[in-house]
N, C-alpha and C. Protein backbone atom coordinates (compact mmCIF):
# COMPACT_ATOMS: atom_id res chain seq x y z
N UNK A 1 43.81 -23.01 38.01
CA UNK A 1 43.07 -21.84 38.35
C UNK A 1 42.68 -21.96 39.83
N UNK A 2 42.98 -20.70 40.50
CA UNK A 2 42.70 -20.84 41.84
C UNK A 2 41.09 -20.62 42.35
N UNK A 3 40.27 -21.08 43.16
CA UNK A 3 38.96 -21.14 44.06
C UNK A 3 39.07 -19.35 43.71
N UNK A 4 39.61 -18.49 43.95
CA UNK A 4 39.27 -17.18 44.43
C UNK A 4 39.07 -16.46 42.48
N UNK A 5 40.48 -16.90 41.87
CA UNK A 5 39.64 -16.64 40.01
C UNK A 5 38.40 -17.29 39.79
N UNK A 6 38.29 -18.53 39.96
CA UNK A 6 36.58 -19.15 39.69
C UNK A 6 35.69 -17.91 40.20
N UNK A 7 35.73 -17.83 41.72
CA UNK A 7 34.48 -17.38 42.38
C UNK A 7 34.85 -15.71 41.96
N UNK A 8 35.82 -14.72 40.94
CA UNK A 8 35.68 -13.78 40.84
C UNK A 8 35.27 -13.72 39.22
N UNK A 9 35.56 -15.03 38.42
CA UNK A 9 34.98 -15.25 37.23
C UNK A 9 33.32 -15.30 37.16
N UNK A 10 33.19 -15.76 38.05
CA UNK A 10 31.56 -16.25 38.44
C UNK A 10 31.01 -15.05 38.70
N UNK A 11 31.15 -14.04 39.46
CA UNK A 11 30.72 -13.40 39.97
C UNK A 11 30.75 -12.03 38.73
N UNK A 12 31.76 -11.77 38.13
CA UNK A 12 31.53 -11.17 36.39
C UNK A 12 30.87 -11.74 36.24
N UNK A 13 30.37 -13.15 35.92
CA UNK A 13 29.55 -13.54 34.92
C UNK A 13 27.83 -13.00 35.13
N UNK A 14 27.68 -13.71 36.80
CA UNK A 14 26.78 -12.71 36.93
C UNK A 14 26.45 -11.33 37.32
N UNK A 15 27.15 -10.58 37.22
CA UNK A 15 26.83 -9.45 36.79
C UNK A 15 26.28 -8.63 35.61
N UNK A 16 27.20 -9.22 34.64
CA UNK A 16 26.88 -9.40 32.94
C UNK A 16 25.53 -9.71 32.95
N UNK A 17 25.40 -11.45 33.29
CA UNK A 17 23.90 -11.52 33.19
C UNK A 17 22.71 -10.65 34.06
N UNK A 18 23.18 -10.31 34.77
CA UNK A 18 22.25 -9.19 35.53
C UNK A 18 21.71 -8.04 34.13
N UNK A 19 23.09 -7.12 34.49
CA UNK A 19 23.21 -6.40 33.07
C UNK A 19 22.23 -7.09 31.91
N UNK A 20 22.35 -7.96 31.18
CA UNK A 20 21.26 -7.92 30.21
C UNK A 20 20.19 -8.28 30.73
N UNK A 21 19.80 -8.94 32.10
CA UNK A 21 18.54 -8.77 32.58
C UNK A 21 17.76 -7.41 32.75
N UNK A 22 19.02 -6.68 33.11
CA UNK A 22 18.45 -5.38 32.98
C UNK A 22 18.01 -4.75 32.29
N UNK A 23 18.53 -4.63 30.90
CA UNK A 23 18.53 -4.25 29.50
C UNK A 23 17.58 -4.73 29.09
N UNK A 24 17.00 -6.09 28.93
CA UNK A 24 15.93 -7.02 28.51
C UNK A 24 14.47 -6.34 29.22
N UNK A 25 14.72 -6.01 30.54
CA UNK A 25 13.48 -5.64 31.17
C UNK A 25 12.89 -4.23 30.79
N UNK A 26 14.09 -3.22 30.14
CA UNK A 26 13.61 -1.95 29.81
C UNK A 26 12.97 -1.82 28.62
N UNK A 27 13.28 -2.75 27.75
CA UNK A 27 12.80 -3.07 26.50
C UNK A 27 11.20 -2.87 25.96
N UNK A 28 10.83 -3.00 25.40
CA UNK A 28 8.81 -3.04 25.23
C UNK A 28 8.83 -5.02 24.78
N UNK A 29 8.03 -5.31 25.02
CA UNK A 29 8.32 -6.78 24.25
C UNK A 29 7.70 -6.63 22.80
N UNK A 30 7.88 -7.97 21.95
CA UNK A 30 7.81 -7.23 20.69
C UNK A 30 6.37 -7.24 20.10
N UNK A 31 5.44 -7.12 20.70
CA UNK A 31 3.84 -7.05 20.42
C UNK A 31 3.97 -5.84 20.70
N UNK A 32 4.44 -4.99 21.77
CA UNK A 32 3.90 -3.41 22.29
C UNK A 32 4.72 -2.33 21.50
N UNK A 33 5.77 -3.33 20.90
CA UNK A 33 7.08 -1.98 20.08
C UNK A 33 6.13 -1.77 18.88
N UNK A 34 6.02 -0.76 18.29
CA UNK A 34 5.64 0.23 17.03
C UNK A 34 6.52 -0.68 16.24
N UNK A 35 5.44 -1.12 14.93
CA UNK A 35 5.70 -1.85 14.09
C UNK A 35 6.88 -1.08 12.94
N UNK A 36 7.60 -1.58 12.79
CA UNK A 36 8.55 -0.92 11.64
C UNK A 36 8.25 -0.46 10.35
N UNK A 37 8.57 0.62 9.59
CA UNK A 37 7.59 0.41 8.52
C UNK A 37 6.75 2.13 8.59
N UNK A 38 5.64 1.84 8.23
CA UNK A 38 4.55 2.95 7.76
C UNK A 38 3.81 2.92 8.55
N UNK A 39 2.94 3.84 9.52
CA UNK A 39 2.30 3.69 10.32
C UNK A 39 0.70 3.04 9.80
N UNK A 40 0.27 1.92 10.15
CA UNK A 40 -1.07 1.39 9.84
C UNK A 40 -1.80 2.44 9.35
N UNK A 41 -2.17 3.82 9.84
CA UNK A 41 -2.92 4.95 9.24
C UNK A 41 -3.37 5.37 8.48
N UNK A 42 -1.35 5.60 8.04
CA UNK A 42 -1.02 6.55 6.88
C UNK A 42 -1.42 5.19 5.73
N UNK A 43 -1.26 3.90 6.04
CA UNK A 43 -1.01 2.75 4.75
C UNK A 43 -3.13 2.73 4.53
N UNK A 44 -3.96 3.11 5.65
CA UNK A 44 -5.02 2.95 5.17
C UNK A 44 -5.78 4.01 4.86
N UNK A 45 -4.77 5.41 4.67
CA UNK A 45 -5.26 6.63 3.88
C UNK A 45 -5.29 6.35 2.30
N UNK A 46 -3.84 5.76 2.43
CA UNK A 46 -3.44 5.96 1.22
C UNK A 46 -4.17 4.75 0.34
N UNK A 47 -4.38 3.20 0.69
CA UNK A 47 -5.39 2.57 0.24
C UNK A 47 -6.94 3.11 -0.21
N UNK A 48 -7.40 4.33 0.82
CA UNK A 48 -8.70 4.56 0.37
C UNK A 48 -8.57 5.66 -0.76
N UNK A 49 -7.00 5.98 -0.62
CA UNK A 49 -7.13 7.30 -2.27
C UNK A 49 -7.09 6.50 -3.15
N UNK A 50 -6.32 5.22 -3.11
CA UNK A 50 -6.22 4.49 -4.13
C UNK A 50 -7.33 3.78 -4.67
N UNK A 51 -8.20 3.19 -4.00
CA UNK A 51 -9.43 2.91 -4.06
C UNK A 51 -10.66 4.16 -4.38
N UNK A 52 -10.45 5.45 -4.59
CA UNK A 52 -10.97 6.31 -5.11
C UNK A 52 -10.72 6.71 -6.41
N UNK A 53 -9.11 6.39 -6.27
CA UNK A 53 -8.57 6.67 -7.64
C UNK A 53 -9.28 5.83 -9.07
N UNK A 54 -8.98 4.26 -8.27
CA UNK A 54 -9.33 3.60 -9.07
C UNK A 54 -10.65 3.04 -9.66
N UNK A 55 -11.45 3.73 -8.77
CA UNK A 55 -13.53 4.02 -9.20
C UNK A 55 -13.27 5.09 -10.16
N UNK A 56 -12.70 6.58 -9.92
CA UNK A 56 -12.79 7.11 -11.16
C UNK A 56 -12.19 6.52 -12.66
N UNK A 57 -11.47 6.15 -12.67
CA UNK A 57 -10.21 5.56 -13.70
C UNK A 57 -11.63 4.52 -14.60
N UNK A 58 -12.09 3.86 -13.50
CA UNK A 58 -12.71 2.51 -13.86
C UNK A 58 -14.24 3.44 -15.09
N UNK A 59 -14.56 4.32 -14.07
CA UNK A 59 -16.19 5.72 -14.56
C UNK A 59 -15.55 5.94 -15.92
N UNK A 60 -14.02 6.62 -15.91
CA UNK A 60 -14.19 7.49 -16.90
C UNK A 60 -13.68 6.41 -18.27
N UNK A 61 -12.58 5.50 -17.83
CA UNK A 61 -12.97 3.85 -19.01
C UNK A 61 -14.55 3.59 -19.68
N UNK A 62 -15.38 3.40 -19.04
CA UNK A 62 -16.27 2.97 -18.99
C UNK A 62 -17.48 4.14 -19.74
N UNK A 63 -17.01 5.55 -19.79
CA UNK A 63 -17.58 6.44 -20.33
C UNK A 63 -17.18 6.79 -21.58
N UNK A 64 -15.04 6.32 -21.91
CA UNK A 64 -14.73 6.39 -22.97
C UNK A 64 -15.35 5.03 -23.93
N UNK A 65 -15.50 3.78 -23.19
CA UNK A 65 -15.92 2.80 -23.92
C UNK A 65 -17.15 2.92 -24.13
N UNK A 66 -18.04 4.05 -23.85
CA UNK A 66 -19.66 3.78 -24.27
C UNK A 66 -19.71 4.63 -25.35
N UNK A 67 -18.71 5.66 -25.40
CA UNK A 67 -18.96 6.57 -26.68
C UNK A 67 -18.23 5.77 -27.89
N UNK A 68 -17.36 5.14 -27.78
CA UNK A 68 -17.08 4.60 -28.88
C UNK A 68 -17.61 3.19 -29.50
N UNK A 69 -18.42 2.75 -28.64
CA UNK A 69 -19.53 1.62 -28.96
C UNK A 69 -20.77 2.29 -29.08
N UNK A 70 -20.89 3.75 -28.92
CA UNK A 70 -22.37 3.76 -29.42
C UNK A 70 -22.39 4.16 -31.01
N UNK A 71 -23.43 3.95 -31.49
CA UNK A 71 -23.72 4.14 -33.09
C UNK A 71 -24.05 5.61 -33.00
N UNK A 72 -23.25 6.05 -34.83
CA UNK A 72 -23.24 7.54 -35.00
C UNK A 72 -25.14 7.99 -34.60
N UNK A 73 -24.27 9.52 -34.74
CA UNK A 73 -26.27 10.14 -34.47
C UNK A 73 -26.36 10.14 -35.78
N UNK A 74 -27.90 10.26 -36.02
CA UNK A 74 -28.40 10.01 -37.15
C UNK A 74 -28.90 11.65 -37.44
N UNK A 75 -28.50 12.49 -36.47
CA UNK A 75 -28.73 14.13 -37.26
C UNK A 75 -27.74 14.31 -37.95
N UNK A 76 -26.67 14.23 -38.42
CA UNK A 76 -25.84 14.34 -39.32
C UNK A 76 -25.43 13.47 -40.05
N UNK A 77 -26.16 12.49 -41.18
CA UNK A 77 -25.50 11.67 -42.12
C UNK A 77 -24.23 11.66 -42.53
N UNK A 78 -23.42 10.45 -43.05
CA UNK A 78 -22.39 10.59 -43.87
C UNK A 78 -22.25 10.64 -44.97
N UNK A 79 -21.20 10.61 -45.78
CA UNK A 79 -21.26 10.43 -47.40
C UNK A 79 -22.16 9.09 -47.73
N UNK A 80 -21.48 8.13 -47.12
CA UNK A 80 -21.45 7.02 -47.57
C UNK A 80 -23.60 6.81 -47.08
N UNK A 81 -24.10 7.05 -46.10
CA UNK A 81 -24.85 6.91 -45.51
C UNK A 81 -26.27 7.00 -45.94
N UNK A 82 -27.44 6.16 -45.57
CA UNK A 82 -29.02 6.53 -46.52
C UNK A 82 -29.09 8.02 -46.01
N UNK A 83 -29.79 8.24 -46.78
CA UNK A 83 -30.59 9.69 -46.54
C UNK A 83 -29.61 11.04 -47.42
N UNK A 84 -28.25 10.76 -47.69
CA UNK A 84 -27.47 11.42 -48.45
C UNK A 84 -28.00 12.17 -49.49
N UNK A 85 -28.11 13.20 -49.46
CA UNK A 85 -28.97 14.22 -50.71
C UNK A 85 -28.05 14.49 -51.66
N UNK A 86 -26.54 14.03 -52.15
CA UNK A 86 -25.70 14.32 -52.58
C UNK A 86 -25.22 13.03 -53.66
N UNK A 87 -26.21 12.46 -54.03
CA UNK A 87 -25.82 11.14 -54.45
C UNK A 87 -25.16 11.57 -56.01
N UNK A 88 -24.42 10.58 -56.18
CA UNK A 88 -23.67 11.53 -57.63
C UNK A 88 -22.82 12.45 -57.64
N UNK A 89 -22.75 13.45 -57.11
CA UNK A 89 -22.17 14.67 -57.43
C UNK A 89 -20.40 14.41 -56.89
């Protein structure tokens, strides 16, 4: 290989590397680029519906489990029940 291919190989080369110096510098680095994905925002809207959602869910559990743990009313007896005026029949 002749002195004049080296020094015109060399001289592509840096150019190339220029070129991605260039390219590299237009770039954002990767702390300032917009994260990929869902914007932080929208992910902590949607956490606080979910976190709303799941207080009601939890209220209305908690309202079905008190009616069915509380004891019948006592204004309307059952068959089986004291106070039954129907005993016998």
């Amino acid at each position: 290989m002749s002195s004049d291919a080296v020094s015109e190989a060399t001289a592509r080369l840096e150019r190339a590397v220029g070129r991605l110096a260039t390219a590299l510098a237009r770039q954002p680095a990767p702390s300032e680029a917009a994260p990929a994905g869902v914007p932080p925002e929208a992910v902590a809207a949607l956490s606080a519906r979910l976190d709303e959602t799941l207080s009601r869910l939890r209220g209305a559990l908690a309202e079905i489990e008190g009616a069915e743990s509380a004891p019948p009313h006592d204004d309307e007896p059952g068959e089986d029940e004291p106070g039954d005026d129907n005993k016998g029949s």
